[in-house]
N, C-alpha and C. Protein backbone atom coordinates (compact mmCIF):
# COMPACT_ATOMS: atom_id res chain seq x y z
N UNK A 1 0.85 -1.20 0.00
CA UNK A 1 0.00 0.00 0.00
C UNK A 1 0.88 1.25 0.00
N UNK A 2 0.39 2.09 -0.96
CA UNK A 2 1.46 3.31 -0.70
C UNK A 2 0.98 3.97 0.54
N UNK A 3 2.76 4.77 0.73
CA UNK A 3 2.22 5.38 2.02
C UNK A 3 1.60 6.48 1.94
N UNK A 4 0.85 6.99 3.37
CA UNK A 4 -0.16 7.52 3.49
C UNK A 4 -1.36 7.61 2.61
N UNK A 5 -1.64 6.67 1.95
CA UNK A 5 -2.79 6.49 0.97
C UNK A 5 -3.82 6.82 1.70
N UNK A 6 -3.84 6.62 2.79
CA UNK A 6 -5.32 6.64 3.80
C UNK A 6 -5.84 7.72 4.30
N UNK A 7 -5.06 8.68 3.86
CA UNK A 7 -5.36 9.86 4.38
C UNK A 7 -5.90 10.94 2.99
N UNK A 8 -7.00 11.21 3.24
CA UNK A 8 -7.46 11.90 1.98
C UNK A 8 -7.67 13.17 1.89
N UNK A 9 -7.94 14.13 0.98
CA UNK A 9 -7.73 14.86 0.52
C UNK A 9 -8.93 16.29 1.33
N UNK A 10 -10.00 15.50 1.91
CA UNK A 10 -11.28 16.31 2.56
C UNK A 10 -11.76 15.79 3.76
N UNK A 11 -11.93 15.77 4.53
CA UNK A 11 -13.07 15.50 5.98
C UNK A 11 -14.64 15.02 5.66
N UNK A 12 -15.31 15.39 3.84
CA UNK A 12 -16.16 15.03 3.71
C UNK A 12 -16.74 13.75 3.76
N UNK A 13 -18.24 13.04 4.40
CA UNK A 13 -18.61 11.58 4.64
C UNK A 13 -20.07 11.88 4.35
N UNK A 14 -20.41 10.89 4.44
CA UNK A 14 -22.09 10.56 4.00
C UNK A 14 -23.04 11.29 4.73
N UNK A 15 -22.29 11.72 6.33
CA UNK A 15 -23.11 12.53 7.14
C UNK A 15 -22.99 14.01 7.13
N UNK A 16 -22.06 14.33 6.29
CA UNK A 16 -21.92 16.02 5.71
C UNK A 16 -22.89 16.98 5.87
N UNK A 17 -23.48 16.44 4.65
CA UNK A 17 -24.80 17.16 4.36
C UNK A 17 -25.90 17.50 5.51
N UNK A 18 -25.96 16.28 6.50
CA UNK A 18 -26.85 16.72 7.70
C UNK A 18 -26.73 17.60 9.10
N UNK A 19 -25.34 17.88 8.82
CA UNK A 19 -24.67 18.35 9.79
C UNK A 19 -23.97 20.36 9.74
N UNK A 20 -24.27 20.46 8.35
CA UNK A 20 -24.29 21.51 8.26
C UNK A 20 -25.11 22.47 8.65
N UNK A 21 -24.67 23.78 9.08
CA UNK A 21 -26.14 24.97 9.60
C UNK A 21 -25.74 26.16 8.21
N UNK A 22 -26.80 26.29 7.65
CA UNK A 22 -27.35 27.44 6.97
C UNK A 22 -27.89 28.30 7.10
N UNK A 23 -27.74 29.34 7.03
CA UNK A 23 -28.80 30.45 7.02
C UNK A 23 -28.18 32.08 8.35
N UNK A 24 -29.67 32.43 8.37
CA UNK A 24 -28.95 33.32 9.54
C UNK A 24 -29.94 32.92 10.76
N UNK A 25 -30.81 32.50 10.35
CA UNK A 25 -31.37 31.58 11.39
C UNK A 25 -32.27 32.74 12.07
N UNK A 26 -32.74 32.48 13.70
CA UNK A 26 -34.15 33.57 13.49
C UNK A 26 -33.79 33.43 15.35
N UNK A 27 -34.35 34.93 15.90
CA UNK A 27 -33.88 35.19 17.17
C UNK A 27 -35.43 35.00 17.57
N UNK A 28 -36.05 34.32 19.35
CA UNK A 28 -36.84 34.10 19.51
C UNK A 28 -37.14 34.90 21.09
N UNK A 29 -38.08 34.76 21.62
CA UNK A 29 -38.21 35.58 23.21
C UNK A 29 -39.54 34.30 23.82
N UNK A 30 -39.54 33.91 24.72
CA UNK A 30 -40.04 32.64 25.44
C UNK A 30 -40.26 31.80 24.62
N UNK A 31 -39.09 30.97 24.30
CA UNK A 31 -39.45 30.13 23.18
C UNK A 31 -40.04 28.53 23.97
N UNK A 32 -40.50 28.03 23.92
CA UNK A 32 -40.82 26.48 24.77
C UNK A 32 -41.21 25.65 24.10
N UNK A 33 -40.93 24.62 24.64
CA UNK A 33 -41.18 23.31 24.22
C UNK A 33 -42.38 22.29 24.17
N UNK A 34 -43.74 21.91 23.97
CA UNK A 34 -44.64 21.30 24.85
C UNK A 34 -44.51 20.04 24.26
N UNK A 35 -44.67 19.47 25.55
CA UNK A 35 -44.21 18.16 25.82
C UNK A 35 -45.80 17.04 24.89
N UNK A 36 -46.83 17.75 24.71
CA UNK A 36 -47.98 17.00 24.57
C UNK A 36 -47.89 17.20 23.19
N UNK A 37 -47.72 17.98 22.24
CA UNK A 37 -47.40 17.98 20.91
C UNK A 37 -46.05 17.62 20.26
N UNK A 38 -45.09 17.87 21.11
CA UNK A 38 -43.49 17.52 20.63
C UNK A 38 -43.56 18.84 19.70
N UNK A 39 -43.67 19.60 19.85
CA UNK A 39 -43.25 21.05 19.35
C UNK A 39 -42.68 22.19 20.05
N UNK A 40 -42.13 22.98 19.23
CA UNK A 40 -41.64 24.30 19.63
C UNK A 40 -42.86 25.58 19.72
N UNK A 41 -43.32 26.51 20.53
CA UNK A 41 -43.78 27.68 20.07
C UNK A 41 -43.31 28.80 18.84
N UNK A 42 -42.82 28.34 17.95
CA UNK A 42 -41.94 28.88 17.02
C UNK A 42 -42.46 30.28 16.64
N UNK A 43 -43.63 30.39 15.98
CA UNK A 43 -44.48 31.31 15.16
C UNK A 43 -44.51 32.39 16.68
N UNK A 44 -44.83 32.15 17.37
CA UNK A 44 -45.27 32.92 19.02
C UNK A 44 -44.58 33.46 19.21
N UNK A 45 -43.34 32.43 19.33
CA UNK A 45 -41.94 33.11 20.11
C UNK A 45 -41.01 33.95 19.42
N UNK A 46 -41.50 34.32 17.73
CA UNK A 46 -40.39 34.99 16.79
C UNK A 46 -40.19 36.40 17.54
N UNK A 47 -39.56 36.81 17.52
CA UNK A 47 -39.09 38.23 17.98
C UNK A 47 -39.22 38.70 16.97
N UNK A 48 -38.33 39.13 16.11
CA UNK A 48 -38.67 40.20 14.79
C UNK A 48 -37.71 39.62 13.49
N UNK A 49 -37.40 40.06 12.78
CA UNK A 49 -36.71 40.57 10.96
C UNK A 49 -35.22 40.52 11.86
N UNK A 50 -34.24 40.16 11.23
CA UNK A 50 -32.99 40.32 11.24
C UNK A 50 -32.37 41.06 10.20
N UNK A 51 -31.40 42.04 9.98
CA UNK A 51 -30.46 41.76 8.82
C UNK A 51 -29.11 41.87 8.99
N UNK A 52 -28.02 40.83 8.73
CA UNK A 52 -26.71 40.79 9.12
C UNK A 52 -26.66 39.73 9.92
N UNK A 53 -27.47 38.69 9.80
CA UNK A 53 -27.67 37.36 11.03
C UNK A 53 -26.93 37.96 12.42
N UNK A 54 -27.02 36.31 12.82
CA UNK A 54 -27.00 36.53 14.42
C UNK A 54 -25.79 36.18 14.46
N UNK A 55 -25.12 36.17 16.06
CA UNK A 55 -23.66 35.57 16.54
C UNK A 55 -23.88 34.78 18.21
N UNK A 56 -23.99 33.60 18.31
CA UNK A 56 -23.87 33.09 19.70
C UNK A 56 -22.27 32.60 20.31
N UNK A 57 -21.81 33.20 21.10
CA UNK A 57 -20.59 32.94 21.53
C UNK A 57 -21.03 32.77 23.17
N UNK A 58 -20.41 31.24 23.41
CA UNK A 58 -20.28 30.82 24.90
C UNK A 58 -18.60 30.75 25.08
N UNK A 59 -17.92 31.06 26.18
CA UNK A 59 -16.76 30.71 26.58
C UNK A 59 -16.64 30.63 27.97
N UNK A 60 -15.72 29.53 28.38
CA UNK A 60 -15.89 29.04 29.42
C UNK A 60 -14.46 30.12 29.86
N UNK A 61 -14.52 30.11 31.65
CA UNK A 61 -13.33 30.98 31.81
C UNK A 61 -12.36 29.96 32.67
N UNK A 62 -10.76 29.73 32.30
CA UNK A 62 -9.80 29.10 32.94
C UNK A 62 -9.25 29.31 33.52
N UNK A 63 -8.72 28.84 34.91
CA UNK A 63 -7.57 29.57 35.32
C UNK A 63 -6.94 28.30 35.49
N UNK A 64 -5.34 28.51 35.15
CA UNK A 64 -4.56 27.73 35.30
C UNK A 64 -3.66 27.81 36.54
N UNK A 65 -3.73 26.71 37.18
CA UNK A 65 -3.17 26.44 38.96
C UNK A 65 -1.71 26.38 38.42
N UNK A 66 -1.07 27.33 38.82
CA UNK A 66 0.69 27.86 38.78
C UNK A 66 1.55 26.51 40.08
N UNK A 67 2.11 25.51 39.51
CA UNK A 67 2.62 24.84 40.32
C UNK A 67 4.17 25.45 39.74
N UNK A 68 4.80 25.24 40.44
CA UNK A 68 6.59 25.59 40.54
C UNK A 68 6.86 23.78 39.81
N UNK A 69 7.88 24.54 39.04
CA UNK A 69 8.59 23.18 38.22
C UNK A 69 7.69 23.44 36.54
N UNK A 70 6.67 23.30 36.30
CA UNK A 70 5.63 23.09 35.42
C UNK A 70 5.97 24.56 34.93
N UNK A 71 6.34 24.39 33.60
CA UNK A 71 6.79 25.56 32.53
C UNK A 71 5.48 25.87 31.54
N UNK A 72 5.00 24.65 31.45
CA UNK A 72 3.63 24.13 30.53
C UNK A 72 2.26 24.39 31.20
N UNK A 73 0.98 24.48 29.98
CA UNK A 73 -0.14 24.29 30.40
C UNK A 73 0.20 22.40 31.28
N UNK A 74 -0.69 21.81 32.35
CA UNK A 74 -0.89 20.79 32.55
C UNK A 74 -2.09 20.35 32.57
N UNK A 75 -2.13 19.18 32.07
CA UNK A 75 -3.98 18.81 32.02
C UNK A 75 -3.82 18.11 33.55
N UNK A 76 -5.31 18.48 33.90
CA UNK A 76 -5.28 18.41 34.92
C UNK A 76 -5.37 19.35 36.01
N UNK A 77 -4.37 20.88 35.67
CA UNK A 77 -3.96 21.68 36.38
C UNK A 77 -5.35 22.88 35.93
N UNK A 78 -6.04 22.76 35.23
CA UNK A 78 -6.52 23.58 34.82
C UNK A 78 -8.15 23.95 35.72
N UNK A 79 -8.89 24.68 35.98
CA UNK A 79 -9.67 24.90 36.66
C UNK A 79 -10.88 25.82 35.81
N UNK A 80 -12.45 25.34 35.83
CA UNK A 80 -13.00 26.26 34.72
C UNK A 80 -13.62 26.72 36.50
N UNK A 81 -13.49 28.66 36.20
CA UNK A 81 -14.06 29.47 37.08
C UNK A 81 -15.31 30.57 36.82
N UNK A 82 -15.74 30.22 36.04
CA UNK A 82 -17.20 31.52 35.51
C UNK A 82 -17.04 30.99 34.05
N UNK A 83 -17.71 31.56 33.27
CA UNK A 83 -18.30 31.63 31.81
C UNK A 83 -19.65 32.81 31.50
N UNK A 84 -18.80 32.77 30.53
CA UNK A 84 -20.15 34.03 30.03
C UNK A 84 -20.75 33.69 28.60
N UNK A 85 -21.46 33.55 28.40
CA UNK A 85 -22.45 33.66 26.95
C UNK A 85 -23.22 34.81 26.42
N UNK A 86 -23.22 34.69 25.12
CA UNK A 86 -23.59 36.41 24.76
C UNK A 86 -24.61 35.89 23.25
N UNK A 87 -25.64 36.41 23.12
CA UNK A 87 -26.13 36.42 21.95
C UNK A 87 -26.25 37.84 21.05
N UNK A 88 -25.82 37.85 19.85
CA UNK A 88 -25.64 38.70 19.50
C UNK A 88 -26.29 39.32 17.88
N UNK A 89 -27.26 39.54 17.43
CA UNK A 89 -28.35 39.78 16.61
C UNK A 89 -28.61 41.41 16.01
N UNK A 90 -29.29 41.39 14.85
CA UNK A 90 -29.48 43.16 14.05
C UNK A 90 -30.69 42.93 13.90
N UNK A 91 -31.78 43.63 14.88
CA UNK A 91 -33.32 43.74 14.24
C UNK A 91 -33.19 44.32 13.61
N UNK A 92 -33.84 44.00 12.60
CA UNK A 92 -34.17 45.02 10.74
C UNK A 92 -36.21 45.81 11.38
N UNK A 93 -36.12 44.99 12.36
CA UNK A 93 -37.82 45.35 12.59
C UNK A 93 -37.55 46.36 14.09
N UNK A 94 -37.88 47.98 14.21
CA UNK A 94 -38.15 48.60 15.31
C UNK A 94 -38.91 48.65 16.13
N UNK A 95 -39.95 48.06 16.64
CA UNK A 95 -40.98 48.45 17.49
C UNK A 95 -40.90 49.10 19.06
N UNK A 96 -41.96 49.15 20.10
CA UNK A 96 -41.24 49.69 20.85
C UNK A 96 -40.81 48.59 21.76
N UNK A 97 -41.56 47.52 21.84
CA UNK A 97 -40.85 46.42 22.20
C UNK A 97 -39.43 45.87 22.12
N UNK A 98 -39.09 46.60 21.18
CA UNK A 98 -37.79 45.73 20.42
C UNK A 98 -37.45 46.89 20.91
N UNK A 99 -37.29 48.09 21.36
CA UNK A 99 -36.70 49.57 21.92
C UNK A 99 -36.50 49.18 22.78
N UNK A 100 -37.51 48.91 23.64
CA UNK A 100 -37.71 48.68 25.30
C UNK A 100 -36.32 47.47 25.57
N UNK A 101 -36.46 46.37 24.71
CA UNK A 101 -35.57 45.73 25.60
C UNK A 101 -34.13 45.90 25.47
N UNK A 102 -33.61 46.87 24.76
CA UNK A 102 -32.17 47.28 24.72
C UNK A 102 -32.21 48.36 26.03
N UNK A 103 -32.78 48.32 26.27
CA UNK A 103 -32.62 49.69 27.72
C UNK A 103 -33.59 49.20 28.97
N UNK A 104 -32.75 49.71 29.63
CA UNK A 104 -33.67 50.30 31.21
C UNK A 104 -34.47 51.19 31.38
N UNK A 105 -35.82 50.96 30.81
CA UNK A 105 -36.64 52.20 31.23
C UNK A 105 -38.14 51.56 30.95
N UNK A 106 -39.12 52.11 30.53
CA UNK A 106 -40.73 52.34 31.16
C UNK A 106 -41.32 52.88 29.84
N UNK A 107 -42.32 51.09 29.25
CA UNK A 107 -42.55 51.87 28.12
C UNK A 107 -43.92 52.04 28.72
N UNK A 108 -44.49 54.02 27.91
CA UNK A 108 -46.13 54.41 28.81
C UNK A 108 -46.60 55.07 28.06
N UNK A 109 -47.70 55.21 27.68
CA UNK A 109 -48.75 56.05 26.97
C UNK A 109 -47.94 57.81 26.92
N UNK A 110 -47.77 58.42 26.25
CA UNK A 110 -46.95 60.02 26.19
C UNK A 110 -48.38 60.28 26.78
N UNK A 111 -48.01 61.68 27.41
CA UNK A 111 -48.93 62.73 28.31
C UNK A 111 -48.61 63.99 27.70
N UNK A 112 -47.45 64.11 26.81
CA UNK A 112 -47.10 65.51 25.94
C UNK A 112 -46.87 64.82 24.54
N UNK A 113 -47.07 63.38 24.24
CA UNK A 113 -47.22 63.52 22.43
C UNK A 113 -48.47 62.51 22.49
N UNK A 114 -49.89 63.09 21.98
CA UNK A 114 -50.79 62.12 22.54
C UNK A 114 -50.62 61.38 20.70
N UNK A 115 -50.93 60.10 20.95
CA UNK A 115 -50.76 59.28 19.84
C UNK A 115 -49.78 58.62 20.18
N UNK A 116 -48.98 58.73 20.82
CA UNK A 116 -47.44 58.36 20.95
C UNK A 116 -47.19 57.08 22.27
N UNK A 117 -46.61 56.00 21.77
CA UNK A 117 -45.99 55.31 23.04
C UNK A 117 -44.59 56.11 23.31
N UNK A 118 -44.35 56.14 24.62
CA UNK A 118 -43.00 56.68 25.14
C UNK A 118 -42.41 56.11 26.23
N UNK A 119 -40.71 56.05 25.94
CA UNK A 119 -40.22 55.11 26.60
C UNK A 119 -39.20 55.96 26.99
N UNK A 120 -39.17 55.68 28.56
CA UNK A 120 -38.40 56.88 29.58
C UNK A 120 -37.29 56.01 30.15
N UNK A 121 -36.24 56.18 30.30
CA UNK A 121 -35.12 55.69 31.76
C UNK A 121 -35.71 55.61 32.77
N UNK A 122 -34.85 54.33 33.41
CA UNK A 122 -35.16 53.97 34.84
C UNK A 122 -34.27 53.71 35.31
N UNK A 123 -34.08 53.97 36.71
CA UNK A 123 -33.00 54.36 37.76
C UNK A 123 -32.53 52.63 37.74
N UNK A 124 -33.01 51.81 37.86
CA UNK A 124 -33.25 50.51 38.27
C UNK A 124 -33.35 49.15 37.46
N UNK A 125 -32.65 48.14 37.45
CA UNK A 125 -33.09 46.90 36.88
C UNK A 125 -34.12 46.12 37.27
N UNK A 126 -35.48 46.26 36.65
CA UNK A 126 -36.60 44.92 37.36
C UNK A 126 -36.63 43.90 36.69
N UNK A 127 -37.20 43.06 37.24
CA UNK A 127 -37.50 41.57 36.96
C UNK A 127 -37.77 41.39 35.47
N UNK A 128 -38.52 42.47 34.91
CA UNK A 128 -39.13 42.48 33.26
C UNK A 128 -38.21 42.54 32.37
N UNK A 129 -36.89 43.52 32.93
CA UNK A 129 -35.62 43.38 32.06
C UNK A 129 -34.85 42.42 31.95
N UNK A 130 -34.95 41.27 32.42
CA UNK A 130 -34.17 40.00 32.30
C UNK A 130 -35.84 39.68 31.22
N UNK A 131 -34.83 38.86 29.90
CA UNK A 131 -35.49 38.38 28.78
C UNK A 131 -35.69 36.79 29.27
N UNK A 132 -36.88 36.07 29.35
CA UNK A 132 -36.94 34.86 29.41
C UNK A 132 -36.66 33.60 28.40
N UNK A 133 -35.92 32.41 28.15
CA UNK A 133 -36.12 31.80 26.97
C UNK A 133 -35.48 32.43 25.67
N UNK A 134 -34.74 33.44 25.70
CA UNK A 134 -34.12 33.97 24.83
C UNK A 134 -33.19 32.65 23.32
N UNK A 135 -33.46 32.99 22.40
CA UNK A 135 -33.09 31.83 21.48
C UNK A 135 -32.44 32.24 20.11
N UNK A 136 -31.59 31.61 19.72
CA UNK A 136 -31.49 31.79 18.25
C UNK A 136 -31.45 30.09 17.88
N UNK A 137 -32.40 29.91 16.58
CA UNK A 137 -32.39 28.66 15.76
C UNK A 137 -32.09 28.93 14.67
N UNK A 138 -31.18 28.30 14.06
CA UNK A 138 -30.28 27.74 12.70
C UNK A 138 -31.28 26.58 12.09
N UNK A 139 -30.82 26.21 10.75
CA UNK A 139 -31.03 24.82 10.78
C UNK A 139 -30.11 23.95 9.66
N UNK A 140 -30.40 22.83 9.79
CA UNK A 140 -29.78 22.37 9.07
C UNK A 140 -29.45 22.06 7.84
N UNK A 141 -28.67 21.65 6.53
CA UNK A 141 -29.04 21.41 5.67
C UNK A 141 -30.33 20.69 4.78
N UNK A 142 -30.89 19.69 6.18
CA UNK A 142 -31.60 18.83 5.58
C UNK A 142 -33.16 19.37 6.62
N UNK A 143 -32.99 21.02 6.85
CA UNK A 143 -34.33 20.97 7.61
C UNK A 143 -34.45 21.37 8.98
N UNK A 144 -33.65 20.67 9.48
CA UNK A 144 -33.39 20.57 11.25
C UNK A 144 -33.38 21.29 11.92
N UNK A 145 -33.85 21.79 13.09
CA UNK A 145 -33.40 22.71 13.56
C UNK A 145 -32.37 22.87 14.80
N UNK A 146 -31.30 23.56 14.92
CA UNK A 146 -29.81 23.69 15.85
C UNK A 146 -30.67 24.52 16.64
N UNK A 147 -30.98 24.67 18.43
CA UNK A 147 -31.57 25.52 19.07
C UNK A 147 -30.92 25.64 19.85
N UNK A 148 -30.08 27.07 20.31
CA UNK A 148 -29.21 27.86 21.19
C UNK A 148 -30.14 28.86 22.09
N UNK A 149 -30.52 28.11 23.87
CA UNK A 149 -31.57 28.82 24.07
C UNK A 149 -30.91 29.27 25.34
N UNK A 150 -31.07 30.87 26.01
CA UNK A 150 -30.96 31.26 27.26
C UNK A 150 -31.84 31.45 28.10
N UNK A 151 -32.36 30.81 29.42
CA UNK A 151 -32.84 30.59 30.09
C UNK A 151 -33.41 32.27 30.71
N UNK A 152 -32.50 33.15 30.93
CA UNK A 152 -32.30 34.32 31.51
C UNK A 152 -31.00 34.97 30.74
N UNK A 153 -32.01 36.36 30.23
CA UNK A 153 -30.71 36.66 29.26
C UNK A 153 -31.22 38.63 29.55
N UNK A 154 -30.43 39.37 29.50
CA UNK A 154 -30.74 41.10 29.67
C UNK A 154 -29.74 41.69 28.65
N UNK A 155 -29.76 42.49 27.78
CA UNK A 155 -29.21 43.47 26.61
C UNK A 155 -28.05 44.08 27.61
N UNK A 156 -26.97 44.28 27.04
CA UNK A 156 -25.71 44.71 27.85
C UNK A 156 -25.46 46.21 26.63
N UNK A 157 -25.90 45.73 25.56
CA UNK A 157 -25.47 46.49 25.04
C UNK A 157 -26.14 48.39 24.58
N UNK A 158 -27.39 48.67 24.56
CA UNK A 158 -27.95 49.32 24.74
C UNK A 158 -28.45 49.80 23.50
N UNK A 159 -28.89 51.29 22.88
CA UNK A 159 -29.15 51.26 22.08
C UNK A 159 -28.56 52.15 21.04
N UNK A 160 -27.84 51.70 19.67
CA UNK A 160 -26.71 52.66 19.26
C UNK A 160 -27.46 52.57 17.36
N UNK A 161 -28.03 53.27 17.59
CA UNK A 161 -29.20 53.59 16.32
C UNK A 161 -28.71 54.50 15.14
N UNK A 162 -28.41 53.99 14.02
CA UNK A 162 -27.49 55.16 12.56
C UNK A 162 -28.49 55.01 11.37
N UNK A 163 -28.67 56.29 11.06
CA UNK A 163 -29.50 56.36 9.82
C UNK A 163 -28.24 56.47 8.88
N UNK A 164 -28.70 55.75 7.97
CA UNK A 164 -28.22 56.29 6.05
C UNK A 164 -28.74 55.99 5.00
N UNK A 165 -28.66 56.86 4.12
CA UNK A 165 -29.47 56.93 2.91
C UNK A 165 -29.53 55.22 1.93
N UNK A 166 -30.71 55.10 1.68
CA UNK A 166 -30.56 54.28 1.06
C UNK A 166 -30.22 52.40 2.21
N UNK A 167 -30.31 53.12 3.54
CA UNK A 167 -30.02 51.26 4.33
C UNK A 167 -31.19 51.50 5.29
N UNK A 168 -31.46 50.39 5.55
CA UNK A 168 -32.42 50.44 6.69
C UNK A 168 -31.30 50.49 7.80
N UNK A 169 -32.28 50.98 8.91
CA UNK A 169 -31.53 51.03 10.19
C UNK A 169 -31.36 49.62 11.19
N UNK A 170 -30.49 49.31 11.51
CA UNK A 170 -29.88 48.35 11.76
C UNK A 170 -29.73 48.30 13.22
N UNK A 171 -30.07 48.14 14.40
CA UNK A 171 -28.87 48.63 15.45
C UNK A 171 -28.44 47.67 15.95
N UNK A 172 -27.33 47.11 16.33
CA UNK A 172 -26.59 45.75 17.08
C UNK A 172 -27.27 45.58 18.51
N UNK A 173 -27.71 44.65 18.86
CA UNK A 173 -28.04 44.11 19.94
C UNK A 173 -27.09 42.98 20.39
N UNK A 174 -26.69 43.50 21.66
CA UNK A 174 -25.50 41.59 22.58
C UNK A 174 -26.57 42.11 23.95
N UNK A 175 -27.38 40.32 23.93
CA UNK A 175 -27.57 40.03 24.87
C UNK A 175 -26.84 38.64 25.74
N UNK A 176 -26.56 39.18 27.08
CA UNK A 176 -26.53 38.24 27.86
C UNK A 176 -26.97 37.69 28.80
N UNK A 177 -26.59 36.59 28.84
CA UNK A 177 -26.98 34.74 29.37
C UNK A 177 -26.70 35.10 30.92
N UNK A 178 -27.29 35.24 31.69
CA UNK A 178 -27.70 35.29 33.26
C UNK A 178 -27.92 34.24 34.04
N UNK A 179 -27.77 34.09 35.43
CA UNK A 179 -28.18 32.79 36.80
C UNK A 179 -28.86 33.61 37.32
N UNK A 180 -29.86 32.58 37.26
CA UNK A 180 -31.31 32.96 38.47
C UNK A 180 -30.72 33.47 39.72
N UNK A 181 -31.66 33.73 40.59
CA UNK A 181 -30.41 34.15 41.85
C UNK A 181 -31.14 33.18 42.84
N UNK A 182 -29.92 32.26 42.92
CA UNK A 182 -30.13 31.04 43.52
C UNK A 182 -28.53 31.24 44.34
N UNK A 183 -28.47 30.01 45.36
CA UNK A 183 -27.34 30.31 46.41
C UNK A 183 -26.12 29.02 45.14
N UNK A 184 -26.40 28.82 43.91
CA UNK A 184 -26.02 27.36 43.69
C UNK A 184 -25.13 28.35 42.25
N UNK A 185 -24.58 29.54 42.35
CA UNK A 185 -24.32 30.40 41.19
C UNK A 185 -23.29 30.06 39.98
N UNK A 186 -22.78 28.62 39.99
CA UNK A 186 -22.05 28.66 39.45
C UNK A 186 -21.61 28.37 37.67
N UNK A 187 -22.89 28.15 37.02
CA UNK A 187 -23.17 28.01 35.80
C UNK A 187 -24.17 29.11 35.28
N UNK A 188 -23.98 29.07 33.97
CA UNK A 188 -24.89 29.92 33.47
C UNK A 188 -26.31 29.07 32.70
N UNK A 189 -27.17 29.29 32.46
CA UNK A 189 -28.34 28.46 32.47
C UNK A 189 -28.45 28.45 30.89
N UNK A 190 -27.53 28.52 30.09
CA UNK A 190 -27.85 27.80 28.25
C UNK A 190 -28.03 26.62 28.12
N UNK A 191 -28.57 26.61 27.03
CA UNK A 191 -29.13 24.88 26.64
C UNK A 191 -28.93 25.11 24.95
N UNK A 192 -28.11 23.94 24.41
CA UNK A 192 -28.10 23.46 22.73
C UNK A 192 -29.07 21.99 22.75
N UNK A 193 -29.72 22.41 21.93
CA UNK A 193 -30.74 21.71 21.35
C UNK A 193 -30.57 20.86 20.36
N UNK A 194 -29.83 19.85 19.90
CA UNK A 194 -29.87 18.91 18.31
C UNK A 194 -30.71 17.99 18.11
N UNK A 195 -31.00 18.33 17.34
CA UNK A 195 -32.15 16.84 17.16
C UNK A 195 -31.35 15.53 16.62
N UNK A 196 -31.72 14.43 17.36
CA UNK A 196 -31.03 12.96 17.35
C UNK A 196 -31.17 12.42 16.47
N UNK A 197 -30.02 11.90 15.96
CA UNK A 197 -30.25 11.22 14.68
C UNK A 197 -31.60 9.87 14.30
N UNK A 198 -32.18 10.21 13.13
CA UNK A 198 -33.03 9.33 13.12
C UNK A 198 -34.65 10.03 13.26
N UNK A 199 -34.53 11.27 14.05
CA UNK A 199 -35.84 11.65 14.41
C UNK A 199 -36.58 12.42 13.40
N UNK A 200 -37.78 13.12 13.56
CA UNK A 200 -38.39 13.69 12.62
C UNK A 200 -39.19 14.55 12.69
C-alpha cells in the first residue's frame, strides 16, 4: 500500500450534508417546548426581521493552577471558574418592544405627544428586564433545527441607532446569558438543542 494512501484529501462523509447549519437563522423571546405535541412555540416566540444574522458565543473561563517546576499548560492543572455567553443579533424590525428591551426604562402612553408610546429611563433593573427563553435557531441542511436557548438573558449592550441613505436602520443588539439568583451560582443556564439522529 502506498504510504499515506489513507489519508485523503477532505473530511467530507455521508453525514456532511446533515450536519451543516445554513442560514442566519431567526432570534426568539419565550421560546418552549410542549411536551404533549413535541413542538416548539416557534411562530409565538419569533421576535422580529434580522439583517446581518445573528452571533452566539459561549466561553468558558480558565484559570490555570501555577505549580513551581511546570513551565507548561498541565492537564489536569486547569480549573473552569465563571463563563459568560452572549447572543448577539441586528433587528431590521423597530418596534417599541424591540426599543424597550435594549434599555432600562418604562414603556407608557406620552402625556405631551398624545398618539405616541413613550419610553423613559429607569434608575433601576426589574425583573421584566431579564429576557426569558431567549433563542437563536439555525437549521440544518436537511431541515433541522440547531436551538441555542438562554434561560435568563438582559441586553448589555444598549441602544446605538445610525441612519443612512438608502439602508435600513440596523442597530446591534448583545444580549446576555444570566443565573437565576439562587445560592447554587455557578453556571450559566444555556441549553443546545440537536435533534437525534433518526428523528423527525
Amino acid at each position: 500500500m502506498e504510504l499515506g494512501k489513507e489519508f485523503k484529501s477532505s473530511g467530507i462523509t455521508e453525514n456532511t450534508p446533515k450536519n451543516i447549519m445554513l442560514g442566519a437563522g431567526t432570534i426568539h423571546k419565550d421560546l418552549k417546548f410542549d411536551s404533549e405535541s413535541n413542538t416548539w412555540n416557534f411562530k409565538e416566540s419569533l421576535l422580529c426581521a434580522t439583517s446581518g444574522g445573528s452571533k452566539v458565543t459561549i466561553t468558558p473561563e480558565l484559570k490555570d493552577i501555577e505549580v513551581d517546576g511546570a513551565l507548561v499548560k498541565v492537564k489536569g492543572l486547569q480549573q473552569k471558574v465563571g463563563e459568560t455567553a452572549t447572543m448577539e443579533t441586528n433587528p431590521v424590525e423597530l418596534t417599541p418592544k424591540i426599543l424597550k428591551m435594549s434599555l432600562i426604562g418604562d414603556e407608557i402612553d406620552s402625556e405631551t405627544a398624545i398618539g405616541y408610546s413613550e419610553i423613559k429611563s429607569r434608575a433601576r433593573i426589574e425583573e421584566d428586564d431579564y429576557l426569558e427563553n431567549m433563542a437563536y435557531v439555525g437549521k440544518t441542511l436537511e431541515g433541522k433545527p440547531i436551538i441555542i436557548l438562554f434561560e435568563y438573558a438582559i441586553c448589555t449592550s444598549g441602544l446605538a441607532l445610525e441612519g443612512k441613505n438608502k439602508e435600513a436602520s440596523v442597530p446591534p443588539f448583545t444580549f446576555e446569558c444570566v443565573a437565576d439568583l439562587s445560592p447554587e451560582s455557578d453556571t450559566l443556564p444555556w441549553h443546545i438543542y440537536y435533534p437525534k439522529e433518526g428523528s423527525n
